[in-house]
Protein backbone atom coordinates (compact mmCIF):
# COMPACT_ATOMS: atom_id res chain seq x y z
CA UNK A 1 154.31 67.89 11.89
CA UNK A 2 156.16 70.12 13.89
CA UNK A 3 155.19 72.88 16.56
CA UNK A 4 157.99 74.96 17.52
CA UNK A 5 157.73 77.91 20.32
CA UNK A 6 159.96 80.64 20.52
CA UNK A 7 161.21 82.69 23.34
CA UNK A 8 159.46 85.90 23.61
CA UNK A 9 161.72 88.75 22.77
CA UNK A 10 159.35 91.59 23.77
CA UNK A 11 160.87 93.34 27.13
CA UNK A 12 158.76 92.34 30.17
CA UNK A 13 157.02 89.58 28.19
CA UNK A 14 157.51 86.60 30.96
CA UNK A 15 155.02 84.17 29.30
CA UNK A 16 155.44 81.27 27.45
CA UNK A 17 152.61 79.71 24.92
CA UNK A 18 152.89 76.11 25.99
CA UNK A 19 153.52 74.52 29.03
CA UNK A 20 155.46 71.08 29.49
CA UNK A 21 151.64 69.82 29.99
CA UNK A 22 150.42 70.86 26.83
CA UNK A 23 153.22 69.82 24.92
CA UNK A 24 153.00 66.36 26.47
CA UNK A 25 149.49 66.12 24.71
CA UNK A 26 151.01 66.67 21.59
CA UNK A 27 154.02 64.46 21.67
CA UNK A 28 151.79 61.94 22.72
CA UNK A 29 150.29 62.12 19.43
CA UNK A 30 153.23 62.00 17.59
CA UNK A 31 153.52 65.34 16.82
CA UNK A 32 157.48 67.23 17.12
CA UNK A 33 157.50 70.06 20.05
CA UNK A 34 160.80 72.10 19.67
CA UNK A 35 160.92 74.56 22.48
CA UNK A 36 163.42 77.39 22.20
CA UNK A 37 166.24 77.37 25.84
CA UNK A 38 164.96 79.14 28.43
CA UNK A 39 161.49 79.99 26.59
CA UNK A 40 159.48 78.99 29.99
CA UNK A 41 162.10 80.00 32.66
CA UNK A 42 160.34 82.85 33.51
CA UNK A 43 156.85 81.30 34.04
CA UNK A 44 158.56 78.38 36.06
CA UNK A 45 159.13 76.25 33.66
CA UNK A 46 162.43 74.58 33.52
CA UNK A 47 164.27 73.26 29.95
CA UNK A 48 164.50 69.70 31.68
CA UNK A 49 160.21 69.65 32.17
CA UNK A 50 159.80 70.22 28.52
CA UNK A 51 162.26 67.20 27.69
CA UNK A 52 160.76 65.33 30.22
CA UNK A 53 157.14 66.06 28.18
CA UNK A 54 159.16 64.99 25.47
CA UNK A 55 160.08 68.25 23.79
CA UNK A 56 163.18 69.25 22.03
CA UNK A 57 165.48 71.99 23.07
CA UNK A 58 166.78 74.20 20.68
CA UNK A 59 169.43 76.70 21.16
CA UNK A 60 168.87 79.26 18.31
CA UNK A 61 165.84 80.71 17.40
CA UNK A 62 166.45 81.21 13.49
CA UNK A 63 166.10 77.38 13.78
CA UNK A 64 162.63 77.36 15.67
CA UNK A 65 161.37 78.98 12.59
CA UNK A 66 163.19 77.44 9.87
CA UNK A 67 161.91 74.06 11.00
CA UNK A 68 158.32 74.61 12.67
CA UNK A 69 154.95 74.27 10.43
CA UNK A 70 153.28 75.92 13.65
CA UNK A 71 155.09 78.30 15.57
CA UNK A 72 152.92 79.86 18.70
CA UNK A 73 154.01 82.90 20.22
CA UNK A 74 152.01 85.06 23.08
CA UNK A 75 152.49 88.16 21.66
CA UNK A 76 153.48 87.57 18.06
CA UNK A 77 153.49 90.09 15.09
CA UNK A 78 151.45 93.41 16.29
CA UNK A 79 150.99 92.55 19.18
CA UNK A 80 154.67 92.97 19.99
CA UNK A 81 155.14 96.19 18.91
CA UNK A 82 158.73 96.90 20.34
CA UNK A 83 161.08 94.37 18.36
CA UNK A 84 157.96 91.94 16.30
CA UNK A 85 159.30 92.73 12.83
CA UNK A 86 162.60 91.51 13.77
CA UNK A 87 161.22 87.58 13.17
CA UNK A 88 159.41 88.57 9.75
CA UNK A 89 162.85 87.42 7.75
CA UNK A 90 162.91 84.06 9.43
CA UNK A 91 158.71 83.38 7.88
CA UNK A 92 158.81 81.21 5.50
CA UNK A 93 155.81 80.16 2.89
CA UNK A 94 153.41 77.80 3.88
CA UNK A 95 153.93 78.33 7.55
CA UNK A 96 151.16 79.22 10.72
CA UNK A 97 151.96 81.69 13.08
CA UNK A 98 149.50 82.14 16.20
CA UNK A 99 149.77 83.99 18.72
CA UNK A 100 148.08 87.28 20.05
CA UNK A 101 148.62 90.10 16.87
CA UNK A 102 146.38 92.94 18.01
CA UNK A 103 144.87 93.19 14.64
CA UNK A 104 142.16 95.91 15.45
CA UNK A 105 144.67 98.29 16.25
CA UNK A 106 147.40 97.04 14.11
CA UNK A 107 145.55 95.65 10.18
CA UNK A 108 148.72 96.22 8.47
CA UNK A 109 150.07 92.97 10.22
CA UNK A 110 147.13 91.06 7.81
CA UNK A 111 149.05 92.12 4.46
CA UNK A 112 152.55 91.75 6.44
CA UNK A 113 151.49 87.91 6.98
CA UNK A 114 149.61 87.48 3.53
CA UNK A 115 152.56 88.96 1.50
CA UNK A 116 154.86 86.34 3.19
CA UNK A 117 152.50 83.70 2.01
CA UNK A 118 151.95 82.94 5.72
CA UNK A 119 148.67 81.47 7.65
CA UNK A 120 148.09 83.89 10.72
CA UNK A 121 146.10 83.14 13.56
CA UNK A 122 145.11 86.10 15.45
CA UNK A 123 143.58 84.85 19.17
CA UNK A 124 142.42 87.73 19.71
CA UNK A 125 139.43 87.21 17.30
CA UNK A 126 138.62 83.65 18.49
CA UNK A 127 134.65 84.04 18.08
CA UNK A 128 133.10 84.64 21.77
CA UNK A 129 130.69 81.56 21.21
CA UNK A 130 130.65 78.32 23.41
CA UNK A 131 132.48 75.92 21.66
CA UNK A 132 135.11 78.70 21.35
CA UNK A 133 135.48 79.43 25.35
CA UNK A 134 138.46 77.16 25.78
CA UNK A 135 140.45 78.83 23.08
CA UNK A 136 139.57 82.52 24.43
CA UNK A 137 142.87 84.10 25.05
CA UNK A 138 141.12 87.57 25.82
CA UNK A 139 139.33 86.14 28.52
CA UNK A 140 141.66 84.27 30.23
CA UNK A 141 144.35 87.09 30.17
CA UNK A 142 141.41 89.35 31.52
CA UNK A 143 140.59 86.99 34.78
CA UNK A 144 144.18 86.92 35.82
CA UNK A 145 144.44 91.19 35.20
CA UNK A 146 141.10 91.80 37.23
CA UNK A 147 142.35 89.78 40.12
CA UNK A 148 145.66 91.35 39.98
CA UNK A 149 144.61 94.96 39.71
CA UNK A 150 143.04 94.39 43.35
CA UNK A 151 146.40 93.48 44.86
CA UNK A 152 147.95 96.08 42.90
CA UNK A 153 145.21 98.57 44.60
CA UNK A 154 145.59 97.32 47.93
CA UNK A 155 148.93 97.37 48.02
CA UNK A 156 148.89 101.01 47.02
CA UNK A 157 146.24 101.92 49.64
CA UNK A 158 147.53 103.67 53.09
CA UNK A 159 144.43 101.32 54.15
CA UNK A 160 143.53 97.58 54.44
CA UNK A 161 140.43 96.21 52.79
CA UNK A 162 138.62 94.44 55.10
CA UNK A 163 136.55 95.31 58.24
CA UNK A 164 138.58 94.42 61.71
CA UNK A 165 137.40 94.87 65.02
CA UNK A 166 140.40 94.99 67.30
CA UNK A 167 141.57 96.28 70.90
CA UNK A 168 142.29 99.40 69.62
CA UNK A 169 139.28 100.00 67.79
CA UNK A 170 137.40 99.54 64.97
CA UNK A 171 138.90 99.50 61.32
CA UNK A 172 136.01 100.06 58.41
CA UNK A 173 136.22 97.97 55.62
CA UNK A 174 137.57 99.87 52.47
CA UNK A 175 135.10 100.62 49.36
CA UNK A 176 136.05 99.68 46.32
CA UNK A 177 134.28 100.25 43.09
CA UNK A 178 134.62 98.48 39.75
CA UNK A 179 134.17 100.46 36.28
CA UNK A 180 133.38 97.78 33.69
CA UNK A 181 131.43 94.16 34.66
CA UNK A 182 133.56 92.41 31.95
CA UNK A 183 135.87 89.44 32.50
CA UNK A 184 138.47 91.63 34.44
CA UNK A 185 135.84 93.57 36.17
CA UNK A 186 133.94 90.96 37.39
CA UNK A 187 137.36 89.22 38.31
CA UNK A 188 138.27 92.10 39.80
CA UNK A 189 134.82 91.89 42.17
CA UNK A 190 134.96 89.16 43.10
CA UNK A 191 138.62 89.46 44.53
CA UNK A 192 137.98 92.91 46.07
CA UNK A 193 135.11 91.51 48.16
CA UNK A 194 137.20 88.50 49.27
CA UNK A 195 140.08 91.21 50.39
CA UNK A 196 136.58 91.86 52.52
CA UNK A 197 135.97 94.92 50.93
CA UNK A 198 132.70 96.80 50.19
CA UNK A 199 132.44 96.47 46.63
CA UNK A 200 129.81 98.45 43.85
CA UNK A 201 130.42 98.45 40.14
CA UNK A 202 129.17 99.63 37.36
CA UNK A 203 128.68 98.54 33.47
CA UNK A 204 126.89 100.17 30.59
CA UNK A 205 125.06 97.12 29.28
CA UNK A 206 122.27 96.69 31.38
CA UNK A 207 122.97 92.81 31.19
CA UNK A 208 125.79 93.13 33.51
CA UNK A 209 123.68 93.66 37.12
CA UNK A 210 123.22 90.25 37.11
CA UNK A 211 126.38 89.36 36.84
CA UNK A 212 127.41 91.67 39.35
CA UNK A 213 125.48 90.74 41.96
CA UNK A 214 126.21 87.11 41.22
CA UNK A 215 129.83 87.94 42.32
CA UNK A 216 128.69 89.84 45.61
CA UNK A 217 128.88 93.48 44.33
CA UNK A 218 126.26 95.94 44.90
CA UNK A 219 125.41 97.23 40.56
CA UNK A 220 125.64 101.07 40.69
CA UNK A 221 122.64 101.97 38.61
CA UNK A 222 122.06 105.15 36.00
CA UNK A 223 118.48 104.60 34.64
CA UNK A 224 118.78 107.95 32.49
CA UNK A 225 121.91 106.10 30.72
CA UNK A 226 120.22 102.68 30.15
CA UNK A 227 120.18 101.35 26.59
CA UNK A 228 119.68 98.33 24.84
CA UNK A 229 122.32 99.09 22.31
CA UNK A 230 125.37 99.35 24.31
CA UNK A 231 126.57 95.68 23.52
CA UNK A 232 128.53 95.14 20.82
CA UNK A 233 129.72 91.91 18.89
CA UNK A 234 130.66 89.30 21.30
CA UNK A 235 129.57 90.75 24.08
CA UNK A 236 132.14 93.53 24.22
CA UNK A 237 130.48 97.15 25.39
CA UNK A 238 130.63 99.05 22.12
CA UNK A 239 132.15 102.63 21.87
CA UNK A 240 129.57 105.13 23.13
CA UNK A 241 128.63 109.01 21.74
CA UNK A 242 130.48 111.86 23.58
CA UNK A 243 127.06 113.13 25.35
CA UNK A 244 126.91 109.59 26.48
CA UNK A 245 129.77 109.93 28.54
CA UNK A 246 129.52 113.22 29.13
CA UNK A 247 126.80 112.70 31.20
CA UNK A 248 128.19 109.52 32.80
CA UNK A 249 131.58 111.56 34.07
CA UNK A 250 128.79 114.02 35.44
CA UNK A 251 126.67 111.44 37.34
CA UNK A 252 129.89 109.19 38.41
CA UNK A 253 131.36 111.93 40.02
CA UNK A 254 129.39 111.71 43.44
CA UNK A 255 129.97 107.77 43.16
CA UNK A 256 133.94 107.99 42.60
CA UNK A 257 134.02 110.81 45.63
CA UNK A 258 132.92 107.95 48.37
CA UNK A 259 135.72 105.59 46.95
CA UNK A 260 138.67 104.24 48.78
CA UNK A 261 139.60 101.81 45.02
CA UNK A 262 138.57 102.17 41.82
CA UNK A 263 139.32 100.05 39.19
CA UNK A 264 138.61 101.25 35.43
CA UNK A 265 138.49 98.33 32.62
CA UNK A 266 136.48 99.66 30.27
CA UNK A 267 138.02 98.80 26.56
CA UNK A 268 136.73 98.70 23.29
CA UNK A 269 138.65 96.20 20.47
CA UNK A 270 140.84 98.36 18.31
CA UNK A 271 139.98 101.53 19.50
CA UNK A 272 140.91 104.18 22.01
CA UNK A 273 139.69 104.02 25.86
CA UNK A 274 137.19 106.32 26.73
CA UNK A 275 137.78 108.30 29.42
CA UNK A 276 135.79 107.47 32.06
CA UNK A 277 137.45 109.42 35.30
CA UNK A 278 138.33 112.78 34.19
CA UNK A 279 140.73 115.36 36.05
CA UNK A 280 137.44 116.77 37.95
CA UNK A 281 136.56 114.21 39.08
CA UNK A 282 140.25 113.17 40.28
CA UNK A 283 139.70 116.37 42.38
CA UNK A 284 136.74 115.06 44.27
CA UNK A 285 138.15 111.90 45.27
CA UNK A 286 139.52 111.06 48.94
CA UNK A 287 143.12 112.10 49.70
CA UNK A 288 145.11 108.51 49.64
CA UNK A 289 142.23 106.81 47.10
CA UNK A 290 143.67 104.61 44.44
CA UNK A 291 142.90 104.54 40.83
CA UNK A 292 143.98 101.37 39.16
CA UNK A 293 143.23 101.85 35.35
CA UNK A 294 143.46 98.59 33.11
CA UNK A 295 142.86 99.98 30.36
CA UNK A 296 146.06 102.27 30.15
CA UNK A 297 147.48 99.93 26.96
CA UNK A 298 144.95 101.36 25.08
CA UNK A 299 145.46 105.46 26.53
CA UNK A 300 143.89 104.79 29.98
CA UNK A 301 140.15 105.50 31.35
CA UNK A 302 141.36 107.78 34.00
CA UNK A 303 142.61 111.24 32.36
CA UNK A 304 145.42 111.46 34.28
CA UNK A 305 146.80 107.88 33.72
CA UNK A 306 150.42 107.29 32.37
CA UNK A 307 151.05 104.16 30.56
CA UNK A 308 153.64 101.92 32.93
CA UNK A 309 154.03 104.30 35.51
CA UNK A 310 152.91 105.27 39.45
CA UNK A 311 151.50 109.11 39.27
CA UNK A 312 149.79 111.31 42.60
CA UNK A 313 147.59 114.03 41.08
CA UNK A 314 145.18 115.90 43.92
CA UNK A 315 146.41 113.11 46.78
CA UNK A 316 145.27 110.13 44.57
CA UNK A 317 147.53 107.67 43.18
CA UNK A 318 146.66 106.46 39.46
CA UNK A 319 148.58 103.11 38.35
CA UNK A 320 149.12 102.83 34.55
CA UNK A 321 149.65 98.97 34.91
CA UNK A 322 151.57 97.46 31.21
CA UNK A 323 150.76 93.36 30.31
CA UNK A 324 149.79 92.98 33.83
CA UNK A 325 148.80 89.25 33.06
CA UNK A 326 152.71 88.73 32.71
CA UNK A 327 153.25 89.80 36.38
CA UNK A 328 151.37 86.47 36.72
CA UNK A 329 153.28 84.16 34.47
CA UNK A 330 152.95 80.73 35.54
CA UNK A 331 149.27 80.58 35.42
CA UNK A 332 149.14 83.04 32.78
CA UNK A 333 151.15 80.10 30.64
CA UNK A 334 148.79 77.63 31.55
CA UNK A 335 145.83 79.07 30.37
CA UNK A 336 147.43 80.60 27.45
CA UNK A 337 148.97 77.35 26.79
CA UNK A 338 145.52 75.41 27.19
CA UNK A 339 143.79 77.74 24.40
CA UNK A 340 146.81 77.37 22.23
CA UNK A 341 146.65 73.66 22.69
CA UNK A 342 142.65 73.55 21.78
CA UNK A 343 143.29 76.09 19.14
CA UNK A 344 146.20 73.01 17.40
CA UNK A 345 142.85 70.95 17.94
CA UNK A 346 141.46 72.52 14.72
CA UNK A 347 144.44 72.51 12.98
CA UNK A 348 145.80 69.74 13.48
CA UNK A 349 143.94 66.43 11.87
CA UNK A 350 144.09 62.84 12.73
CA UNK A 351 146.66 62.31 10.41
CA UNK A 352 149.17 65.21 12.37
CA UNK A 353 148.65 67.15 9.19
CA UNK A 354 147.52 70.93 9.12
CA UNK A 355 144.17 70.83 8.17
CA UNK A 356 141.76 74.50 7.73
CA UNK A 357 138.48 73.96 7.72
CA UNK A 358 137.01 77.88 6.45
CA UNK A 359 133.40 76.37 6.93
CA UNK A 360 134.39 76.11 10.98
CA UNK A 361 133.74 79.75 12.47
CA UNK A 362 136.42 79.33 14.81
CA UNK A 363 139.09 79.07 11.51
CA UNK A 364 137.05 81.70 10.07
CA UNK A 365 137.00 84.47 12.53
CA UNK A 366 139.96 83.60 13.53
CA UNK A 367 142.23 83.42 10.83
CA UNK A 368 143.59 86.98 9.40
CA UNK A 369 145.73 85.91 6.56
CA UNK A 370 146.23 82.41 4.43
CA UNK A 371 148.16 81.29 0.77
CA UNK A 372 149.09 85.13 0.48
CA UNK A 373 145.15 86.69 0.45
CA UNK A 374 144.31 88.36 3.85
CA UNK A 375 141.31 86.38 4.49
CA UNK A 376 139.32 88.08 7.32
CA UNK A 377 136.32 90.68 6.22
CA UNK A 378 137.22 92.34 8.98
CA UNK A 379 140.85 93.25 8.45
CA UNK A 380 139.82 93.50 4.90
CA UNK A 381 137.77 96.40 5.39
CA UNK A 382 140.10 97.93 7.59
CA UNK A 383 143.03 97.92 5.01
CA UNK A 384 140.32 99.65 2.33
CA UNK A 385 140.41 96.01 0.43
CA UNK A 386 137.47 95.01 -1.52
CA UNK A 387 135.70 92.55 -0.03
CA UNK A 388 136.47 88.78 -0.92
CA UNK A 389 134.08 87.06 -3.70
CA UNK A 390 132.24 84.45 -2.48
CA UNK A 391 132.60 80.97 -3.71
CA UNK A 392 129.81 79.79 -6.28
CA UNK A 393 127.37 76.44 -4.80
CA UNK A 394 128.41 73.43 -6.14
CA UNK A 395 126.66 72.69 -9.43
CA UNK A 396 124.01 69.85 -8.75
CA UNK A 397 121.88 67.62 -11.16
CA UNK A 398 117.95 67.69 -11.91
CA UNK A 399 115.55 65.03 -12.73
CA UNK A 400 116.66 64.75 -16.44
CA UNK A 401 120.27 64.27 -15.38
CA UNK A 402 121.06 67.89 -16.25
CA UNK A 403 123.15 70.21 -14.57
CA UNK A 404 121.29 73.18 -12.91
């Protein structure tokens, strides 16, 4: 058995999927870690820590994937949209790739993966379930953006966050406001009222006040806009009708005014951002207010946002923030490298052999493509492929000794 991790080749990508401490579980058990030179430089990690794990440095990257039965990648085939395709000669049959593919958006990269005969793992559909949380790349890529999109706010801000009362007067605190309770909201929360400022936020599922309060945030409520249905699979706020958020720009407009920060993270899986802060409402916001919107990737909630760049419309500044968790890299690594290194827990059997258990949901939901048939329902559906038959119950014997 042998893992082999690549050096990512997307620009800006400073990540790396396993750290010398997760390899050291594996090559503990026996199982081959090549690690391509230089693959964890940029998240701190050093060549001579990997071999020190007991890892194996290779120079060339053709031979990462000519030998590897597992090669893990952060942003693998999809995902990394820039130069991705540019590793699809080096596949070969039989192998697993894993890594994040952004398969909502991107479904072709099922039939890319299944026509090379390939087993795909996309961690981005790692089932939100309990057993699952270790392995839950989304998640842990969201706490690190949340907290960062704070610092990125505050750093913007002609003003400091926190309350002081000093000889020369009194500074009041900042108020920041959160658009989206999810991982990266709530994240972002909890950071903004450490920074000491006065922090509200608001969610569409009316599940999320708890959790807002629970990070000491005042919830912003809309009773008129409360529904039961605005959760979607896996906890994910679903994609909402257009009078929906019309109305929700209209009442959010007052709210945004009284803002010194807002953060936007609203994001639905595979689909566009809605827009959330519209050029209005830009308008009525303070002169020197800050939008951060983490949800540019996906076209931005803010109207005005432009993916990867610093813009002032009406006296407000609006960051476009790109793969802000790889600002972050070391601890980005480590978790990434932790749910990559649970994720070879289900993979990987006793015997250091691949093992894919279909029955598991984690394999299930998880895996988009495997022995050239793209295998999730999902993707499936989304490529206009008929569904996949399923298999017939084992036949069993009755009292007579017949088959039935």
């Amino acid at each position: 058995m042998i893992i082999g991790v690549p050096l990512e080749n997307k620009p800006g990508e400073n990540r790396v999927a396993l750290t010398p401490g997760n390899v050291k579980v594996w090559t503990d058990k026996g199982v081959k870690v090549l690690i391509q030179a230089n693959a964890g430089k940029n998240a701190g990690h050093l060549d001579d820590e990997y071999t020190g794990a007991g890892a194996e440095i290779v120079d060339s990257r053709e031979d990462i994937f000519k030998q590897a039965d597992i090669v893990l990648q952060v942003q693998s085939f999809g995902a990394n949209d820039v130069n991705g395709e540019d590793d699809l000669a080096l596949l070969r049959e039989g192998q697993v790739i894993a890594g994040l593919m952004d398969p909502l958006a991107s479904a072709e990269v099922a039939r890319t993966l299944a026509d090379k005969k390939v087993t795909g793992f996309a961690m981005e559909l790692v089932p939100r379930i309990s057993r699952a949380q270790s392995m839950d790349v989304l998640s842990s890529m969201a706490t690190l953006s949340g907290y960062k999109a704070v610092l990125m706010g505050a750093s913007a801000s002609p003003r400091i966050m926190p309350m002081l009362m000093t000889a020369a007067g009194t500074l009041q605190p900042a108020r920041a406001f959160i658009m989206g309770a999810g991982v990266a909201g709530l994240q972002a929360c909890a950071t903004a009222k450490r920074l000491g400022a006065v922090v509200e936020a608001y969610d569409v599922r009316p599940a999320a006040r708890e959790q807002i309060v629970s990070v000491g945030a005042k919830p912003i409520e809309f009773p008129e806009l409360e529904t039961e249905s605005a959760e979607g699979k896996g906890g994910y706020a679903k994609q909402q009708s257009d009078e929906f958020i019309k109305r929700q720009q209209e009442l959010m407009t007052e709210v945004l005014a009284e803002q010194d920060l807002v953060i936007t993270t609203a994001a639905v899986p595979g689909a566009k951002s809605p827009i959330l802060v519209t050029e209005d409402m830009v308008k009525a916001m303070k002169p020197g207010s800050v939008i951060v919107d983490l949800a540019a990737e996906r076209g931005g909630n803010c109207a005005l946002t432009k993916l990867g760049e610093t813009v002032t419309a009406y006296d407000v500044t609006i960051i476009g923030p790109e793969n802000v968790p790889s600002t972050i890299p070391m601890h980005a690594s480590q978790m990434i490298g932790k749910n990559m290194e649970i994720l070879l827990g289900h993979v990987i059997d006793d015997n250091n052999e691949i093992h894919l258990d279909f029955e598991d949901e984690i394999i299930h939901e998880t895996v988009i493509a495997h022995d050239g048939t793209v295998t999730h329902a999902r993707m499936r559906d989304m490529l206009g492929m008929e569904p996949l038959a399923k298999p017939e119950p084992a036949a069993t014997e009755n009292n007579e000794g017949e088959a039935s």
